[in-house]
Protein backbone atom coordinates (compact mmCIF):
# COMPACT_ATOMS: atom_id res chain seq x y z
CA UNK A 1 -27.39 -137.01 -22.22
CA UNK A 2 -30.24 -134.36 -21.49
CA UNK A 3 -30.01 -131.91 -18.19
CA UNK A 4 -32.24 -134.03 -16.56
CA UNK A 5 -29.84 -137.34 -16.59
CA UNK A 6 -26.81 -135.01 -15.78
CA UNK A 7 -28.98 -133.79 -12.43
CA UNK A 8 -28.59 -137.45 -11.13
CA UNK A 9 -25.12 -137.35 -11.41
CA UNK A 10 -24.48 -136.72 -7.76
CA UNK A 11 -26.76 -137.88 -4.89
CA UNK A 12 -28.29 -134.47 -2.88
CA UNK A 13 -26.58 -135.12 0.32
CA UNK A 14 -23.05 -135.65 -1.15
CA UNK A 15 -20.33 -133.50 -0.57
CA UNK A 16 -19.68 -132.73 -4.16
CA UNK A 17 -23.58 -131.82 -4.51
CA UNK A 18 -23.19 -129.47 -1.45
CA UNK A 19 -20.55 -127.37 -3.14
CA UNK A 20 -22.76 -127.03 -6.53
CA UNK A 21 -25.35 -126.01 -4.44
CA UNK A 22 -23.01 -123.24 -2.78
CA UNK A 23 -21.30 -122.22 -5.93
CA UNK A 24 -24.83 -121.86 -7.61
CA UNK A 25 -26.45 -119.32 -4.61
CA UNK A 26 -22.81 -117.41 -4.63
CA UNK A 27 -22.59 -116.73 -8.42
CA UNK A 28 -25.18 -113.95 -7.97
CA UNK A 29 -23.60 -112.41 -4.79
CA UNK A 30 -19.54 -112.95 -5.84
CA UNK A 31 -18.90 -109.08 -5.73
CA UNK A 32 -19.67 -109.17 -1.98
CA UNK A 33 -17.52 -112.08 -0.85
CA UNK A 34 -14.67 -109.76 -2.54
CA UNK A 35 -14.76 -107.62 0.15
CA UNK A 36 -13.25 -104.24 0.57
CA UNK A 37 -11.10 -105.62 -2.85
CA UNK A 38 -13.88 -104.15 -4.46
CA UNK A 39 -14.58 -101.02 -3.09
CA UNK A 40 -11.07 -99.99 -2.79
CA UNK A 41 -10.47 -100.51 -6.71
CA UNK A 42 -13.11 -98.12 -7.36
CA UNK A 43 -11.27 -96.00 -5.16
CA UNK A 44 -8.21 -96.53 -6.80
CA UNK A 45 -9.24 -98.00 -10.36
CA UNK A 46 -11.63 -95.02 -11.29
CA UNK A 47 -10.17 -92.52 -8.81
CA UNK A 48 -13.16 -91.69 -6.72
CA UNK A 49 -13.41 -90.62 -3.37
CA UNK A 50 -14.51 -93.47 -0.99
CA UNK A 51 -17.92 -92.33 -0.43
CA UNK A 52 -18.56 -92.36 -3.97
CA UNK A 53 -16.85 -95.91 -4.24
CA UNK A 54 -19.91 -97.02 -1.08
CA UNK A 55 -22.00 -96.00 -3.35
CA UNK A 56 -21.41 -97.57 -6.06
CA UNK A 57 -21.18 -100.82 -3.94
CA UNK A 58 -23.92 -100.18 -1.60
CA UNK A 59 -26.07 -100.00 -5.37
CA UNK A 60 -24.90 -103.33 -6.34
CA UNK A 61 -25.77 -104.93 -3.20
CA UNK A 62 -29.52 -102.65 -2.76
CA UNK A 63 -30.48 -104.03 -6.56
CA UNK A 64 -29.35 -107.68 -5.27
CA UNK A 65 -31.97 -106.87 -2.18
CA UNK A 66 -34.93 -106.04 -4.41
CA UNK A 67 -34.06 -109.18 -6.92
CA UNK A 68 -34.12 -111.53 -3.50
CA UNK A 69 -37.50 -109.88 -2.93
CA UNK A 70 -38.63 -110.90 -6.32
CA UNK A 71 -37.86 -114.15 -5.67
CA UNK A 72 -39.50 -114.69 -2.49
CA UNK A 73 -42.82 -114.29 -4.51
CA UNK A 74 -41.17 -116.38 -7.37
CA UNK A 75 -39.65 -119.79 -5.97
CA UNK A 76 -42.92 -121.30 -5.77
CA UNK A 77 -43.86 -121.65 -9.42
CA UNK A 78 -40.66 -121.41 -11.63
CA UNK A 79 -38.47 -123.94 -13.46
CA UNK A 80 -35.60 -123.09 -10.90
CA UNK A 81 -32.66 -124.64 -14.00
CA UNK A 82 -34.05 -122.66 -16.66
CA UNK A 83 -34.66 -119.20 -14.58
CA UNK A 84 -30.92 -119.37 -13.04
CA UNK A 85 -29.50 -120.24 -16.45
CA UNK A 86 -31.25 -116.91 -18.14
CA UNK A 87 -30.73 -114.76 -14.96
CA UNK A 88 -26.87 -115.53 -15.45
CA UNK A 89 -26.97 -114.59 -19.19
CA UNK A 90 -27.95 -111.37 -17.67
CA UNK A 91 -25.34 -111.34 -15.61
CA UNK A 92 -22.64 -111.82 -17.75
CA UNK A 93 -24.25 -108.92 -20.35
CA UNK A 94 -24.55 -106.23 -17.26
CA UNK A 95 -20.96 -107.20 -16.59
CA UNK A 96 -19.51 -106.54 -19.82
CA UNK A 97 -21.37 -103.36 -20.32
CA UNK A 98 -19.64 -102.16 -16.76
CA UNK A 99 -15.94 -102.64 -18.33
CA UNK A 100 -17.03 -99.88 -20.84
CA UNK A 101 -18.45 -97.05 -18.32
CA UNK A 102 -16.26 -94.77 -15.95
CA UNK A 103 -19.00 -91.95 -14.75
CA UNK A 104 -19.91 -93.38 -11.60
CA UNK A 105 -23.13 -91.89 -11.98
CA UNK A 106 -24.18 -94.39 -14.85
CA UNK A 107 -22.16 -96.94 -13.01
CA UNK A 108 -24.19 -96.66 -9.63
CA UNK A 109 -27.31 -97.46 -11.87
CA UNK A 110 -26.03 -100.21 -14.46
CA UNK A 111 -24.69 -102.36 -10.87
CA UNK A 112 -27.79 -101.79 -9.56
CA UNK A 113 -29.84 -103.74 -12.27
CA UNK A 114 -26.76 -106.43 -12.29
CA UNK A 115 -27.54 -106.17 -8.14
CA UNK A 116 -31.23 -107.07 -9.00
CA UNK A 117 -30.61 -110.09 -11.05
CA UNK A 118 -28.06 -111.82 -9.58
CA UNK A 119 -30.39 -111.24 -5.97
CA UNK A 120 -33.06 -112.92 -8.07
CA UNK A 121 -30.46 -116.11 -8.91
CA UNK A 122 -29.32 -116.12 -5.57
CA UNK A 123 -32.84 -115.80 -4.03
CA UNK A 124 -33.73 -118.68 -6.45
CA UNK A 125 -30.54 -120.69 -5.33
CA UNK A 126 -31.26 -120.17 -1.34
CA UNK A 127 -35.02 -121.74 -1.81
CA UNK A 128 -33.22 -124.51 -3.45
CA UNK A 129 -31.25 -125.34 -0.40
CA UNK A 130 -33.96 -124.82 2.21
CA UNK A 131 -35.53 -127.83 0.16
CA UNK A 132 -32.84 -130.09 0.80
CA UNK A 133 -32.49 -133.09 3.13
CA UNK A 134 -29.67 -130.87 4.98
CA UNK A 135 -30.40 -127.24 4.93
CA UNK A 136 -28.13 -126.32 7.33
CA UNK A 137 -25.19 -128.36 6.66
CA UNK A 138 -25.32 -126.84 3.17
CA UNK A 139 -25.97 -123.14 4.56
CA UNK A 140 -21.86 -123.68 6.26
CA UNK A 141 -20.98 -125.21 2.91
CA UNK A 142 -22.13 -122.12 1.09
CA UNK A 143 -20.34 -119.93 3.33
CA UNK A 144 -16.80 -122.48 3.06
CA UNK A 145 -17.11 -121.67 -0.57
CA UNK A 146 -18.11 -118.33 -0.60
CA UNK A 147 -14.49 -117.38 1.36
CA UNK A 148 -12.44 -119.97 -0.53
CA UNK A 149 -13.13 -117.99 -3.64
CA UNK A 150 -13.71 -114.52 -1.83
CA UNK A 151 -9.99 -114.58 -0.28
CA UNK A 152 -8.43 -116.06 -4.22
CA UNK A 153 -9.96 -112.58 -5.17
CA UNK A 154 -9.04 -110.22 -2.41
CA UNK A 155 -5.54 -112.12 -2.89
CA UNK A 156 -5.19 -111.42 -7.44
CA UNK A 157 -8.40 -108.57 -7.57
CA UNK A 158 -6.15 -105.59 -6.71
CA UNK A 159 -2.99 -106.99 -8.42
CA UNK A 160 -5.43 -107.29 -11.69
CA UNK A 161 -6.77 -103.76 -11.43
CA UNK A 162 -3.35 -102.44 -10.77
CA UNK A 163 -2.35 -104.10 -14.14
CA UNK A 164 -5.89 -103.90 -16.62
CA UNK A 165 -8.13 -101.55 -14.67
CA UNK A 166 -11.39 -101.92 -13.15
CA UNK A 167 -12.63 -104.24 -16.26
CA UNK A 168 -10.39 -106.67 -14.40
CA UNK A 169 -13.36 -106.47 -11.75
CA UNK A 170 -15.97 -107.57 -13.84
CA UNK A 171 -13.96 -110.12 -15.69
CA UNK A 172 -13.59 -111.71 -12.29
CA UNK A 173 -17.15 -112.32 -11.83
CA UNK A 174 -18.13 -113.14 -15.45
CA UNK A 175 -15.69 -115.89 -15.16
CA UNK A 176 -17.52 -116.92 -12.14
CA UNK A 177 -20.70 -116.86 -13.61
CA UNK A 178 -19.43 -119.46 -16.68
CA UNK A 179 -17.85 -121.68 -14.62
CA UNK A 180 -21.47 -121.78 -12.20
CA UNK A 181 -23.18 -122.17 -15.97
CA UNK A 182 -20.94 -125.41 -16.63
CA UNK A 183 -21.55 -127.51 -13.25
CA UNK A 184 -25.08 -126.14 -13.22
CA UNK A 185 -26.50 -128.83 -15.57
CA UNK A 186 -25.01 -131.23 -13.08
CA UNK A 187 -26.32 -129.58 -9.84
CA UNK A 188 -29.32 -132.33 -8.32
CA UNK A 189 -32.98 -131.51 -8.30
CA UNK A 190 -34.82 -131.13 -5.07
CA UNK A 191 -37.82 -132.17 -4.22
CA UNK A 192 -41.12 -130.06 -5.10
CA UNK A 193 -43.84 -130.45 -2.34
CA UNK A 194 -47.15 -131.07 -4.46
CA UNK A 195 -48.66 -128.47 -1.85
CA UNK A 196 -46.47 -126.03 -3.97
CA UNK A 197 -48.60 -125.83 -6.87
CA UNK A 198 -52.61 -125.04 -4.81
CA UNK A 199 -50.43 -122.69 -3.12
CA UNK A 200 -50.86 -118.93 -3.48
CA UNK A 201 -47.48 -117.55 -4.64
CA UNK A 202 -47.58 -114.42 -2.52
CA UNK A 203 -49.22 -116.06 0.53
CA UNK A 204 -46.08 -115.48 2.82
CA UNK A 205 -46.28 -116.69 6.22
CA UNK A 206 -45.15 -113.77 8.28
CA UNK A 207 -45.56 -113.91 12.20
CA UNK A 208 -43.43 -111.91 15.12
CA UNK A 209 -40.82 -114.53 15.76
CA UNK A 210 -39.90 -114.50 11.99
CA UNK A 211 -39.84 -110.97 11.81
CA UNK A 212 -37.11 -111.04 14.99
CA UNK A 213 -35.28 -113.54 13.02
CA UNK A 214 -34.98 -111.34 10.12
CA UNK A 215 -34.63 -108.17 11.92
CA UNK A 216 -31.11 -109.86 13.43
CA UNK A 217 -29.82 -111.46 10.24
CA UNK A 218 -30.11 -107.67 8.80
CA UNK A 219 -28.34 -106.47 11.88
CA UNK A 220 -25.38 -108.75 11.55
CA UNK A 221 -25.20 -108.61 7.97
CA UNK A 222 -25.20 -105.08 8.03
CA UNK A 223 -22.96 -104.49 10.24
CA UNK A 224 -20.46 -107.04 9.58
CA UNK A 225 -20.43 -105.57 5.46
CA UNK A 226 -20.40 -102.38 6.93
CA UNK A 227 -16.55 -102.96 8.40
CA UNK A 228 -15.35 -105.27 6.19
CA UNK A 229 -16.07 -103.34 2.88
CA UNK A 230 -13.22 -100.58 4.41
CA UNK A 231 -10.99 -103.35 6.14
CA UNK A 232 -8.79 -102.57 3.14
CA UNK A 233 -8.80 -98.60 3.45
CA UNK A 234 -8.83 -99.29 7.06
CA UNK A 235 -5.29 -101.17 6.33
CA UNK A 236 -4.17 -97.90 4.41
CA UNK A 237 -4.80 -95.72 6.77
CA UNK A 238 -2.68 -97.63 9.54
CA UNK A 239 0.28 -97.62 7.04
CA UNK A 240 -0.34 -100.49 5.40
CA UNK A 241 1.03 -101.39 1.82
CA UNK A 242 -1.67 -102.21 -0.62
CA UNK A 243 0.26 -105.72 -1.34
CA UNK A 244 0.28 -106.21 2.38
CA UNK A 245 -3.29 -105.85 3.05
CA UNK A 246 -3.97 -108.08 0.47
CA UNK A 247 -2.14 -110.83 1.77
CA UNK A 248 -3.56 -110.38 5.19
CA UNK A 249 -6.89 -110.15 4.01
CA UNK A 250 -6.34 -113.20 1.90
CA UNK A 251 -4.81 -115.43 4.82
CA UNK A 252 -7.66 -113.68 7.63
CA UNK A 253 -10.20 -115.09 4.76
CA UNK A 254 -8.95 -118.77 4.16
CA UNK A 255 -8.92 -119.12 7.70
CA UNK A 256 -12.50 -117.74 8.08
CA UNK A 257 -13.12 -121.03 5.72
CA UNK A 258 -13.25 -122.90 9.26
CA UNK A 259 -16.46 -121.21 10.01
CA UNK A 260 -18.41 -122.86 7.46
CA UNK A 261 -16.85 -125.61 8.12
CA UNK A 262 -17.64 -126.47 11.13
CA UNK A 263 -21.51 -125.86 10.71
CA UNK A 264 -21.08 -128.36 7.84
CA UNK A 265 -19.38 -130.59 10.03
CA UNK A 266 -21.64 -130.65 13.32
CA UNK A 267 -24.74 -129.05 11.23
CA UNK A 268 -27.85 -128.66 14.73
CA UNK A 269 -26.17 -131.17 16.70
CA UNK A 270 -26.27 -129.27 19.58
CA UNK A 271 -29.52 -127.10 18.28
CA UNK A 272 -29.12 -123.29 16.76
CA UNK A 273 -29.29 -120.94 20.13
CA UNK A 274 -25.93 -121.93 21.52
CA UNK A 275 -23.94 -121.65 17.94
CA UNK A 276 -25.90 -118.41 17.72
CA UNK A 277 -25.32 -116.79 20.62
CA UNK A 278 -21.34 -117.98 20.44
CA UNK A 279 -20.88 -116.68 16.59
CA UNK A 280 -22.67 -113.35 17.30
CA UNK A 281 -20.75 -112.60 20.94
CA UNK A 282 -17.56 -113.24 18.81
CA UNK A 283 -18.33 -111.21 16.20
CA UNK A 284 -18.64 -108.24 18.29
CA UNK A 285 -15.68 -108.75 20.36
CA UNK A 286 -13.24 -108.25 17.52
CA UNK A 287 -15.07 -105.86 15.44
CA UNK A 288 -14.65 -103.91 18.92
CA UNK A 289 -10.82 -104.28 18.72
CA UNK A 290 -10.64 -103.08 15.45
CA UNK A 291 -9.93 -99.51 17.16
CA UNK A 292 -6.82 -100.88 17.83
CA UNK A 293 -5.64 -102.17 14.30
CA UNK A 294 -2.66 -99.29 14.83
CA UNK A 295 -1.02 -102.94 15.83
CA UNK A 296 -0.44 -104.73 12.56
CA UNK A 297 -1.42 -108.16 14.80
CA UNK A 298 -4.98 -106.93 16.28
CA UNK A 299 -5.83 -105.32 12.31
CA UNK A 300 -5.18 -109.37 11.17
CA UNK A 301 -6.50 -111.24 14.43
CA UNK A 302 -9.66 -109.12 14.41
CA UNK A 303 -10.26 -109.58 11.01
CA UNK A 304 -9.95 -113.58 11.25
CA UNK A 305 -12.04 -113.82 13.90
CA UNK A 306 -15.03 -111.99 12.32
CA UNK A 307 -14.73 -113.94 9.21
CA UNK A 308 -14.75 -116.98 11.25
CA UNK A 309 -18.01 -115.98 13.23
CA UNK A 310 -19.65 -114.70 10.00
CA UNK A 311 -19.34 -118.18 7.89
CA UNK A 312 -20.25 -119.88 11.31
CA UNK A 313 -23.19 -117.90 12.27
CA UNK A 314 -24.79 -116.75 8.68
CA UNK A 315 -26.17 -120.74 7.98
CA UNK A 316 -27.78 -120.67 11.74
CA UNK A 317 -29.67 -117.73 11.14
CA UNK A 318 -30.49 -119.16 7.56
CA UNK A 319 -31.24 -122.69 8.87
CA UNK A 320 -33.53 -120.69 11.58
CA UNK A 321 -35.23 -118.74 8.71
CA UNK A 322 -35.69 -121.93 6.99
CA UNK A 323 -37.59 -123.57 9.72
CA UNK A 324 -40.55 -121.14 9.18
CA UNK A 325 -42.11 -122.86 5.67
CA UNK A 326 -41.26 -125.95 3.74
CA UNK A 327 -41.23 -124.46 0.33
CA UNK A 328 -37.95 -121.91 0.63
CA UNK A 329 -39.76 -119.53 0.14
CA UNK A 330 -38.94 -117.72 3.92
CA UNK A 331 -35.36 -118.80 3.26
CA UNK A 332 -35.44 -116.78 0.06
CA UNK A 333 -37.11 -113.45 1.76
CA UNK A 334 -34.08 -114.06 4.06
CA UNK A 335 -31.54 -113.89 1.32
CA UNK A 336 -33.87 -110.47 0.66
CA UNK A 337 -33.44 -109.27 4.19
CA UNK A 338 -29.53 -110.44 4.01
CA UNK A 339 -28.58 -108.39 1.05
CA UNK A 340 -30.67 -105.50 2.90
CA UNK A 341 -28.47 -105.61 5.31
CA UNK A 342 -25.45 -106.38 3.43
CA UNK A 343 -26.12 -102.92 1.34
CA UNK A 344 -27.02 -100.82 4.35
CA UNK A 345 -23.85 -101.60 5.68
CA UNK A 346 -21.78 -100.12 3.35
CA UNK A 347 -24.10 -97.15 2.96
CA UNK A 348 -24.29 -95.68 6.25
CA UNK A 349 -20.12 -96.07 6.22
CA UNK A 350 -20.17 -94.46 2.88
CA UNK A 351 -21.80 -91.38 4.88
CA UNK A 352 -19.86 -91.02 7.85
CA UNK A 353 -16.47 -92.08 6.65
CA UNK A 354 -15.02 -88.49 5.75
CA UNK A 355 -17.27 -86.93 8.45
CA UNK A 356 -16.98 -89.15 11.25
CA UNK A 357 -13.73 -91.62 10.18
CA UNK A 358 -13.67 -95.55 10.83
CA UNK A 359 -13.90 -95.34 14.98
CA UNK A 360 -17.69 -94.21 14.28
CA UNK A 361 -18.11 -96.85 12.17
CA UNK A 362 -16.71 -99.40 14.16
CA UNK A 363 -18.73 -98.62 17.61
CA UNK A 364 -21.95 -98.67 15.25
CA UNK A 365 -21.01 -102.07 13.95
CA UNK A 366 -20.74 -103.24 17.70
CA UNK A 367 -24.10 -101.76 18.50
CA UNK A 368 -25.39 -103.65 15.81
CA UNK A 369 -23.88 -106.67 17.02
CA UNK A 370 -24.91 -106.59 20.41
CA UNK A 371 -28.38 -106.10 19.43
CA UNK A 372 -28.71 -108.88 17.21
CA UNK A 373 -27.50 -111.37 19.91
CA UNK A 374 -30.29 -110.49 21.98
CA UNK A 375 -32.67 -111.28 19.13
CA UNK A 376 -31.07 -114.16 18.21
CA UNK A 377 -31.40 -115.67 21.57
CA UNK A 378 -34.97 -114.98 22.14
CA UNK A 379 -35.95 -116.23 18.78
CA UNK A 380 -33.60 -119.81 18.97
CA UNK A 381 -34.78 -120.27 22.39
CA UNK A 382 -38.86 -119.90 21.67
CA UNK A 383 -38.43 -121.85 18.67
CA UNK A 384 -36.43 -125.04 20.28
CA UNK A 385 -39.75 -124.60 23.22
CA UNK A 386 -41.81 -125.09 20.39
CA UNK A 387 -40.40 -128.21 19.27
């Protein structure tokens, strides 16, 4: 049986078919839906000072930017299988060459390059699911399975590096990467408009209401990563032991998994302004009240409740992106855009943590917030006027 047989396995609007889909635009990306497992095992796996440890993320997630940016000039005319199957062999080689460096000098560069592929397979994997029957149905799956398997590694991440070492980091993700490399054989094809191929690959169809769109999916992505990368140092520095912010991360994470959910469960039923504008207000609220994590209760409640209004809001503001060509190719400049932000996050914490401490960072993140729901109400509204 040939890849092409295997494809037909599942029908593209199945549930089983939704979760390939997910699994194959995470595999890329895993690192980030670690969280601030991650940065804090730099911090404590290689023994660098947390701005060093940003860094070093921040790197990984700017190289995952420019790959999405290749791709939004690529999804047009490439055999999506074969490209993702190569572009995770890279993966998997800029992984195991990480478990052998310390400097984080050479480290900053070597995740930046693994950053810039897996954006490409990821970039690749978001056009895919703009070209579905169900965009964004599958946009709340992807973010369902991005926390399932982001809290399991928040939960045994810093219990492996506590026992192996950072390589336990990278093993993590390579094993993530085979297991997308099995099911991807299996994953359906999508349709390829004929339109596609008279097309102009870098004819991009830019106007002002997608550029809003974008502009707020890099505000809320940014400033969303830009907490929840030092949620765990955050924990430390309220007294927190390492095992118990690990827990709480893990259980604030699983229950984020309703988020996603529920997007795959009422998908535009009741259009993409409302959900917007509900996900986005929510988000702000409790990044607010992290000033007051001091209280064990607020740290976890605030923490939930973001997660929840991230994996319920991030497949709106894809689905909207989406709306704006019928080839993916918008939806993978958006995954561009996302990673942008997702990067920049980190980055500006990384340079005002020591200097300015996590209350800066936290009234910045708000800012960001409250900014983004404006856009994201002007945008949803003009667009459901034009339909």
């Amino acid at each position: 049986m040939n890849n092409a047989s295997l494809s037909t396995t599942f029908n593209q609007s199945s549930f089983i078919a939704a979760i390939f889909y997910s699994i194959l635009a995470t595999a890329g990306l895993f690192y980030v839906n670690l969280g601030g497992a991650f940065l804090s095992a730099f911090v404590d796996g290689l023994g660098v000072e947390r701005d060093t440890a940003g860094f070093i993320v921040s790197a990984n997630k700017y190289g995952a930017a420019f790959g999405a940016l290749l791709a939004t000039f690529l999804v047009k005319k490439i055999e999506w299988r074969k490209a993702i199957r190569i572009l995770f062999y890279g993966l998997i080689v800029f992984d195991l060459i990480s478990t052998q460096i310390s400097n984080p000098q050479y480290l900053i560069l070597i995740r930046f390059v693994h950053g810039t592929i897996g954006g490409l397979s990821v970039g690749i994997g978001l056009s895919i699911i703009a070209r579905t029957y169900n965009p964004d149905k599958i946009f709340g799956m992807l973010l369902a399975v991005q926390y399932t398997f982001g809290s399991l590694g928040i939960l045994f991440v810093p219990r492996l590096v506590e026992s192996f070492g950072t390589g336990a980091l990278f093993a993590t993700l390579i094993s993530f990467t085979l297991m997308t490399l099995i099911i991807l054989p299996f994953t359906p094809d999508v349709d390829n408009n004929q339109d596609q191929i008279k097309s102009n690959f870098y004819q991009i169809p830019i106007s002002g209401l997608l550029i809003l769109s974008l502009f707020c999916l890099f505000l809320f992505q940014a400033a969303n990563m830009g907490v929840a990368d030092y949620a765990f140092e955050l924990g430390k520095d309220i007294g927190l032991a390492k095992n118990d912010i690990s827990y709480l991360l893990t259980i604030a994470n699983f229950i984020s998994i309703l988020g996603g959910v529920l997007v795959y469960v009422i998908g535009i039923r009741f259009g993409r302004t409302k959900p917007l504008c509900i996900g986005i207000f929510t988000a702000a609220l409790f990044t607010y009240l992290l000033h007051y994590s001091d209280n064990t209760y607020i740290y976890f409640i605030a923490n939930t409740l973001t997660g929840i209004a991230w994996g319920f809001t991030i497949p709106y503001l894809l689905g909207l992106c989406a709306t704006f060509d019928k080839f993916g190719q918008i939806a993978a400049l958006a995954g561009f855009v996302s990673k942008l932000g997702l990067a920049s996050g980190p980055l500006v914490g990384a340079l005002f943590i020591l200097s300015q401490g996590f209350s800066f960072i936290i009234n910045l993140a708000t800012i960001a917030l409250l900014l983004a729901l404006v856009f994201a109400a002007y945008v949803g509204l003009k667009q459901e006027s034009i339909r």
